[in-house]
Protein backbone atom coordinates (compact mmCIF):
# COMPACT_ATOMS: atom_id res chain seq x y z
CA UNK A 1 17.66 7.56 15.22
CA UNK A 2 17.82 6.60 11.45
CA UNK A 3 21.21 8.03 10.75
CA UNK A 4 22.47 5.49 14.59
CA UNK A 5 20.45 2.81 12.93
CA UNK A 6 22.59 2.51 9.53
CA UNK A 7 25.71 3.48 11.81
CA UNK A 8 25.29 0.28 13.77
CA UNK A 9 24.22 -1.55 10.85
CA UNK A 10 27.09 -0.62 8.98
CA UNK A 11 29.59 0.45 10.86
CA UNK A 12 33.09 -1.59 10.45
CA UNK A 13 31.32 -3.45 7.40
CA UNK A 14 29.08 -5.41 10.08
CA UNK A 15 26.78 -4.59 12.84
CA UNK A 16 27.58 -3.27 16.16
CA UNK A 17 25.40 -5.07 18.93
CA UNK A 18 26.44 -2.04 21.20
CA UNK A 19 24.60 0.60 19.16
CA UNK A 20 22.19 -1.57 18.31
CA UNK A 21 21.27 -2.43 22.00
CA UNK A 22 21.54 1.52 23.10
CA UNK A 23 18.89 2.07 19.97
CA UNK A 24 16.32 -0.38 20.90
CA UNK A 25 16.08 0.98 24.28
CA UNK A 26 15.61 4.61 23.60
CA UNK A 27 13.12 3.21 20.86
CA UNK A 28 11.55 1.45 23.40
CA UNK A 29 11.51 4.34 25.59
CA UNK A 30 9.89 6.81 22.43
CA UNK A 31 7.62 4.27 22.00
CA UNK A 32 9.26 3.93 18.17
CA UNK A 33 10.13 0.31 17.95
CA UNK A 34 7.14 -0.42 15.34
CA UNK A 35 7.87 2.81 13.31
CA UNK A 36 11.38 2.18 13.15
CA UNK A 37 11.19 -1.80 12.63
CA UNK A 38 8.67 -0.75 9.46
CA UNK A 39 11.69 1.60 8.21
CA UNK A 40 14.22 -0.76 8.60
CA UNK A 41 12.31 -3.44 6.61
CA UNK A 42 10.99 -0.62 3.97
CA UNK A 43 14.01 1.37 3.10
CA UNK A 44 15.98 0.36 -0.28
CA UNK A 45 19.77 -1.30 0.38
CA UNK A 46 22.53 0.85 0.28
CA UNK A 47 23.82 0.17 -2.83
CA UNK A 48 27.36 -1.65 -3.10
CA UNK A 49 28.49 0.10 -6.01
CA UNK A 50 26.92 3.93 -5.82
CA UNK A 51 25.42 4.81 -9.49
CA UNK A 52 23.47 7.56 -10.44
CA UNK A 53 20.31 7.82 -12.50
CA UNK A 54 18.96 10.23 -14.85
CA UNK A 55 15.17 9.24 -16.22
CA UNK A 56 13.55 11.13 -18.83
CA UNK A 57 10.11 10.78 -19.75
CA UNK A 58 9.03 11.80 -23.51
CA UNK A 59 5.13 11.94 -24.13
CA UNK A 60 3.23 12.80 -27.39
CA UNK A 61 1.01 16.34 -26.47
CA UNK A 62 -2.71 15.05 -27.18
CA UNK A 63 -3.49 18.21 -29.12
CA UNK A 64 -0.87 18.25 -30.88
CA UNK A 65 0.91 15.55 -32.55
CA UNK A 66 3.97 17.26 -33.58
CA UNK A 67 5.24 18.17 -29.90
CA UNK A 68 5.83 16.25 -26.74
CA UNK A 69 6.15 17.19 -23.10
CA UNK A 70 9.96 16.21 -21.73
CA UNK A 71 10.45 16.01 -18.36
CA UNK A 72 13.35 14.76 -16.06
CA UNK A 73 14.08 13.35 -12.49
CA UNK A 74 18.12 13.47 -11.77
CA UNK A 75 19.44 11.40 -9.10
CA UNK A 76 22.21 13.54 -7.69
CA UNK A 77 22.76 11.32 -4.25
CA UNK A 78 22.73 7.21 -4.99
CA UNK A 79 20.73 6.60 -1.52
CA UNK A 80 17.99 8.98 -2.23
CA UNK A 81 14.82 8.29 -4.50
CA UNK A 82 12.81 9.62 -5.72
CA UNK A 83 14.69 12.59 -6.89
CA UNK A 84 12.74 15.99 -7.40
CA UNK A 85 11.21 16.79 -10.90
CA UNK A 86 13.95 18.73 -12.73
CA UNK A 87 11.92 20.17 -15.36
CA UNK A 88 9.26 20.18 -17.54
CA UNK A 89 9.43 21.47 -21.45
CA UNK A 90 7.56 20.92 -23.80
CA UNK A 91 9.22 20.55 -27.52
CA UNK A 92 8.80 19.26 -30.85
CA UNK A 93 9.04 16.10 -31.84
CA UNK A 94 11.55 16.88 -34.64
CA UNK A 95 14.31 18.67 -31.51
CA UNK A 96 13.77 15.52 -28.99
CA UNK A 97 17.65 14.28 -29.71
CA UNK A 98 18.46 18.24 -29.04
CA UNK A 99 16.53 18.68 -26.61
CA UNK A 100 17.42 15.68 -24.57
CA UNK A 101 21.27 16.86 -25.28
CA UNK A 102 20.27 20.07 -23.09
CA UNK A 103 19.50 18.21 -20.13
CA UNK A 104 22.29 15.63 -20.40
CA UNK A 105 24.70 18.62 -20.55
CA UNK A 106 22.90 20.32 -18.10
CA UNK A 107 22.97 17.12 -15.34
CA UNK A 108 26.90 16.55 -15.94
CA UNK A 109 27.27 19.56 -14.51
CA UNK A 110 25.82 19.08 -11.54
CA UNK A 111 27.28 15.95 -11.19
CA UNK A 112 30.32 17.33 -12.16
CA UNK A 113 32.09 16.73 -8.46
CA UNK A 114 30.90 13.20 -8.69
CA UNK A 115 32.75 10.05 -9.02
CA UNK A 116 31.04 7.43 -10.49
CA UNK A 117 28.58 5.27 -13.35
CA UNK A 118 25.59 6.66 -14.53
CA UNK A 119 22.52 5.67 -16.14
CA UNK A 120 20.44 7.54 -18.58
CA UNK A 121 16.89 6.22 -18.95
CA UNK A 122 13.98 7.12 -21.13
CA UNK A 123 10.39 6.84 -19.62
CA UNK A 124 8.70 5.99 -23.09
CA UNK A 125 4.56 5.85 -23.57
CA UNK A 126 3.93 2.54 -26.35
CA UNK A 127 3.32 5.46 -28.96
CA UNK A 128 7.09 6.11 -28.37
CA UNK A 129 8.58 3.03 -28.20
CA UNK A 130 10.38 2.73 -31.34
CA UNK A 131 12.74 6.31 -30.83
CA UNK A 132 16.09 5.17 -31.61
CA UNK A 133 17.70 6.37 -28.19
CA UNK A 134 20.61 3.75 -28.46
CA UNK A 135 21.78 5.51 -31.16
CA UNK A 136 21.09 9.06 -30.04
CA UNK A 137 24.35 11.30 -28.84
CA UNK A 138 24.94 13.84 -26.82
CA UNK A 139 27.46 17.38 -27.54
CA UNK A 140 26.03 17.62 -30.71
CA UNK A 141 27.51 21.63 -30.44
CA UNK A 142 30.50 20.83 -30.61
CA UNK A 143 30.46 19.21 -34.12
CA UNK A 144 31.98 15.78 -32.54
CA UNK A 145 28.42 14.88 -30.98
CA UNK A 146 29.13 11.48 -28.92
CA UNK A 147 27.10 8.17 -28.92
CA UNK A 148 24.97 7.97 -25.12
CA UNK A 149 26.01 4.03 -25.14
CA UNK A 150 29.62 5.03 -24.63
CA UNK A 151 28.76 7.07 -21.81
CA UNK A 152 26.05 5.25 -19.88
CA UNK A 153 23.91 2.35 -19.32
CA UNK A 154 21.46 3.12 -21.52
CA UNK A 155 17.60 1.84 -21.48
CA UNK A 156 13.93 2.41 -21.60
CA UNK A 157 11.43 2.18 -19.35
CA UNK A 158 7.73 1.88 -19.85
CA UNK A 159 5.30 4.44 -18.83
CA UNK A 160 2.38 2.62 -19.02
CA UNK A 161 3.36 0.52 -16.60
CA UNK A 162 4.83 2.93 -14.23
CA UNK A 163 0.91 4.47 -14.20
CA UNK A 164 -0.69 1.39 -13.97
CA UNK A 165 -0.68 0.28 -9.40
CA UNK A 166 -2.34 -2.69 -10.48
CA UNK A 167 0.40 -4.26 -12.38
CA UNK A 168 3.07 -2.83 -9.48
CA UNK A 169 2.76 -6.19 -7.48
CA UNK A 170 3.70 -9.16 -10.14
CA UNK A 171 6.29 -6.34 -11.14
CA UNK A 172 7.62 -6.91 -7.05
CA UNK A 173 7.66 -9.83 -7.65
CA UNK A 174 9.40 -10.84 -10.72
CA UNK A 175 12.08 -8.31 -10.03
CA UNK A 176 12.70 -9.16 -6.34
CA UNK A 177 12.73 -13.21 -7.94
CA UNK A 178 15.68 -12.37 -10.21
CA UNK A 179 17.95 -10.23 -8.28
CA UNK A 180 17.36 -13.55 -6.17
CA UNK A 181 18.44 -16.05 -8.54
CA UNK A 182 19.60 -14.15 -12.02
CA UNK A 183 20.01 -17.36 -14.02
CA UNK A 184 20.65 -17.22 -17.92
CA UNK A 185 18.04 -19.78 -18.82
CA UNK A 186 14.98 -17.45 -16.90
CA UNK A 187 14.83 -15.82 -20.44
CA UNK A 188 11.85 -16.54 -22.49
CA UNK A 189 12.20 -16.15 -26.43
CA UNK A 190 8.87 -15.74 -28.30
CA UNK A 191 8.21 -17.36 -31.60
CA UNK A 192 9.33 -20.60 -30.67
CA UNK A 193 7.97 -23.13 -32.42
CA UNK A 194 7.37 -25.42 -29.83
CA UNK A 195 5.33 -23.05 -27.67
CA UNK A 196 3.56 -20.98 -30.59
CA UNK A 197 0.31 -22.58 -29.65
CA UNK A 198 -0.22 -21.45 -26.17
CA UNK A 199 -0.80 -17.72 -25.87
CA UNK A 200 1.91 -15.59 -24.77
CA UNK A 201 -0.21 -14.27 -21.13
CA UNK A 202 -0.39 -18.39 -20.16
CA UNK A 203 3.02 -18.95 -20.89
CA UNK A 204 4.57 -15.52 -18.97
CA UNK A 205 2.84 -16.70 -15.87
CA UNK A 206 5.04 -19.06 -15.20
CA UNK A 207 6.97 -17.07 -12.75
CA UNK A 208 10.25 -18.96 -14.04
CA UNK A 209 10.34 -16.09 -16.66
CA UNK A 210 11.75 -12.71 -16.12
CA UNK A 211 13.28 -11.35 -19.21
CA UNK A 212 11.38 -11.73 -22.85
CA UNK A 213 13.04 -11.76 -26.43
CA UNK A 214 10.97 -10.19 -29.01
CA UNK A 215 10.77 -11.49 -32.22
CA UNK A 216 10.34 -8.24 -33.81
CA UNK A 217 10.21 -4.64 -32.36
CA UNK A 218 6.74 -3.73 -30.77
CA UNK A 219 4.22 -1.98 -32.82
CA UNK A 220 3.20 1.67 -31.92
CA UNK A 221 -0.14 0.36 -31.02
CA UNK A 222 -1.53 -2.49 -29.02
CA UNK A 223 -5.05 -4.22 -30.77
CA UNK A 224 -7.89 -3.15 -28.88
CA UNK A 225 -9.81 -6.11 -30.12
CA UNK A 226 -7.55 -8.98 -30.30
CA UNK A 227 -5.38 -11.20 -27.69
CA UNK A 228 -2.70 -9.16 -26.05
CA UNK A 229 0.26 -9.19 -27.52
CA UNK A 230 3.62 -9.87 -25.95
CA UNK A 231 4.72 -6.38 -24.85
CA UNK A 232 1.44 -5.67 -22.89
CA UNK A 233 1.43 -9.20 -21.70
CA UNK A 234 5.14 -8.94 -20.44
CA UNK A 235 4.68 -5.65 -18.84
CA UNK A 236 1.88 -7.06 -16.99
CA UNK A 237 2.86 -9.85 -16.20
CA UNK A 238 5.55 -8.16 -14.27
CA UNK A 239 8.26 -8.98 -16.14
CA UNK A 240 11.12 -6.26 -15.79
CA UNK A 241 13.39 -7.06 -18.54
CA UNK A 242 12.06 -6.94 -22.47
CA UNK A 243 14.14 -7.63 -25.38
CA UNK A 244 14.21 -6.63 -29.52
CA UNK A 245 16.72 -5.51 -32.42
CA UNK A 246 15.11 -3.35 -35.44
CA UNK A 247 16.91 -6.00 -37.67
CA UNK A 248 18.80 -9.11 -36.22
CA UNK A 249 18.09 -12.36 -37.07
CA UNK A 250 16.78 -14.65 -34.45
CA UNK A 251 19.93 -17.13 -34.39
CA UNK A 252 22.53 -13.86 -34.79
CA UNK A 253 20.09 -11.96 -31.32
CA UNK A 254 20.49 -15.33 -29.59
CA UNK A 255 24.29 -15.67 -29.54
CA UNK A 256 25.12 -11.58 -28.79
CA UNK A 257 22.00 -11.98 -25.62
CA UNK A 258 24.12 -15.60 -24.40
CA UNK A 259 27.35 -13.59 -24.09
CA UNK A 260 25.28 -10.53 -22.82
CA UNK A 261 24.06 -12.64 -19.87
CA UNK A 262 27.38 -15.12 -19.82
CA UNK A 263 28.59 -13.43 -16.85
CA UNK A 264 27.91 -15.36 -13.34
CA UNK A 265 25.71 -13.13 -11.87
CA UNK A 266 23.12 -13.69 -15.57
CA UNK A 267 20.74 -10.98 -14.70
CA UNK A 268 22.20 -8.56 -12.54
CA UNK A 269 24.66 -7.86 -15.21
CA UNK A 270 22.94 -7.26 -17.96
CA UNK A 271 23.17 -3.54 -18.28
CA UNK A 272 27.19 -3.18 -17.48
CA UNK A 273 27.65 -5.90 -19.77
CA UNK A 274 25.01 -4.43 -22.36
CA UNK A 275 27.10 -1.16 -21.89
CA UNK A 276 30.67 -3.29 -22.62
CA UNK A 277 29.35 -4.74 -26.14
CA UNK A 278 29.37 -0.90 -27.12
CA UNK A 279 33.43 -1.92 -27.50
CA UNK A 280 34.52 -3.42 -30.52
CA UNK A 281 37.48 -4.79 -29.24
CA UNK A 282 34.66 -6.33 -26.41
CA UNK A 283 32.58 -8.33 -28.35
CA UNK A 284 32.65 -10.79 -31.24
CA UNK A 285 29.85 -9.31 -33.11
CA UNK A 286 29.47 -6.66 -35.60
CA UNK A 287 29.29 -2.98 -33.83
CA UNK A 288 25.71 -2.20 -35.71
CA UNK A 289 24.60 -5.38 -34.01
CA UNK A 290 24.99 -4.59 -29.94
CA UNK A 291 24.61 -0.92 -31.09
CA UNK A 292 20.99 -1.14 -31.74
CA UNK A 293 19.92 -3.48 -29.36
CA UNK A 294 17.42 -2.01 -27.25
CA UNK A 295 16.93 -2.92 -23.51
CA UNK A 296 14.41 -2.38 -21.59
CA UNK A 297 15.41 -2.72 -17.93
CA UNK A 298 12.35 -1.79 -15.61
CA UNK A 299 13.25 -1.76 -11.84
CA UNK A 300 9.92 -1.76 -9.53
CA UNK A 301 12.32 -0.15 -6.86
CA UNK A 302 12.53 2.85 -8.77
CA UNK A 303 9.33 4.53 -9.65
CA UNK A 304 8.44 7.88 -9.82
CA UNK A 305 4.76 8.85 -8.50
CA UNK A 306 3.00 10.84 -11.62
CA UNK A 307 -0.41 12.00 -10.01
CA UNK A 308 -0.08 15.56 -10.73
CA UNK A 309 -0.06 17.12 -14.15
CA UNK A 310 3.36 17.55 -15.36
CA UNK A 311 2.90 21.85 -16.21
CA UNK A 312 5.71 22.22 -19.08
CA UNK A 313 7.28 25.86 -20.46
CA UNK A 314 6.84 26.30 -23.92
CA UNK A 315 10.37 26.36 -25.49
């Protein structure tokens, strides 16, 4: 009944009442109109362009501070998620760029018969925000190792947030509000003067924001004791797209973000058009300069369930 449903959704590029008539009788008759009208309102959109996802999460081992668990989810069909844990190692901190090589290698193989984008994304705890994926490669064997920003639309995600249900719903929400209208000017850049007196949790609640600038990259460590700072408050606040560069100046960030987001759909470009300032010939701006800015681009309609310890092979 699911597989007639999308047919007569979809079929011709626009639905077919005749299908769609023969369907609501025999749900009728099953006595499966509700269940299949909560399905049809539930399931994600196909997606116009199909794209392909690999997340990796990286987390710190408690009782030991020199190794980290790795694990990975690979999308290998662009309608289905969430994919199926691919693995679980655990490895030293010192071997995460090698590591994380092994799995991209491994995962173009599968998706060796497949023709199109991909995404590789890194499922980062606060501790590990600051790893310098954007400038991590990949075929490092091979003495030739390429850059991951050539390749893919690189980004981060937070993990914090993806544990945290009650922060889930203003995350719904800002998302769902800029796929809806992906305008430019819905990006908020802290340290502006004319705002510095307001703390940064009143001012994200204006639901007008959905992407934040950092002034500076976040620190390893929210204060337990003070206000919260803008990472935390962004995150929870629901907003899915944060900002930073290690080393830009606030004037030089400003004019490589407008031509980031310059393209008419703002927003919903951001990480093809992140990926294009890789080029040199793409971009007026130095290549160390869209090299190392780092993106975090958090999609609510993508999150992996982590309730069960994640059991990792020692390597």
């Amino acid at each position: 009944m699911t597989f007639l449903g999308l047919l007569a959704e979809n079929a011709g590029g626009k639905p077919n009442p005749m299908i769609e008539g023969w369907l609501a009788n025999q749900a009728r008759s099953l006595r499966l109109a509700p269940a299949l009208g909560n399905q049809r309102l539930t399931r994600p959109p196909i997606p116009d362009r199909p794209h392909l996802h690999l997340l990796i999460m990286l987390e710190p081992v408690s009782a030991d501070p020199t190794r980290c668990t790795l694990a990975f989810w690979r999308q290998d069909d662009p309608e289905v998620w969430p994919p199926s844990l691919g693995g679980v190692r655990e490895i030293g901190i010192e071997e995460v760029e090698l590591r994380v090589d092994d799995v991209i290698l491994e995962t173009e193989g599968v998706w060796s018969g497949q023709s199109m984008s991909a995404s590789v994304e890194f499922l980062l705890p606060r501790t590990l925000i600051n790893l310098p994926v954007q400038r991590w490669a990949k075929e490092h064997d091979t003495g030739q190792p390429q850059p991951l920003r050539y390749g893919y639309r690189l980004g981060i995600r937070s993990l914090e947030r993806m544990r945290a249900r009650h922060w889930h719903r203003a995350w719904h929400v800002r998302w769902d509000s800029m796929v809806k209208d992906p305008a430019a000017d819905r990006l908020h850049y802290s340290g502006r003067p004319e705002v510095e007196d307001h703390p940064i949790d009143a001012i994200l609640s204006d639901e007008h924001w959905v992407g934040l600038v950092l002034a500076k990259p976040p620190s390893p460590q929210a204060k337990p004791d003070g206000a919260p700072d803008e990472l935390t408050s962004a995150l929870r606040s629901g907003l899915p797209v944060v900002l930073w560069h290690p080393d830009a100046e606030p004037e030089t960030l400003r004019e490589l973000l407008d031509w980031v987001l310059a393209a008419e759909s703002g927003f919903n470009e951001l990480p093809d058009r992140r990926k294009l300032a890789n080029s040199g010939m793409a971009v007026p701006f130095k290549n160390s300069l869209a090299h190392d800015l780092v993106v975090m681009w958090d999609d609510p309609k993508r999150v992996i369930v982590l309730d069960q310890p994640l059991i990792p092979t020692r390597l």
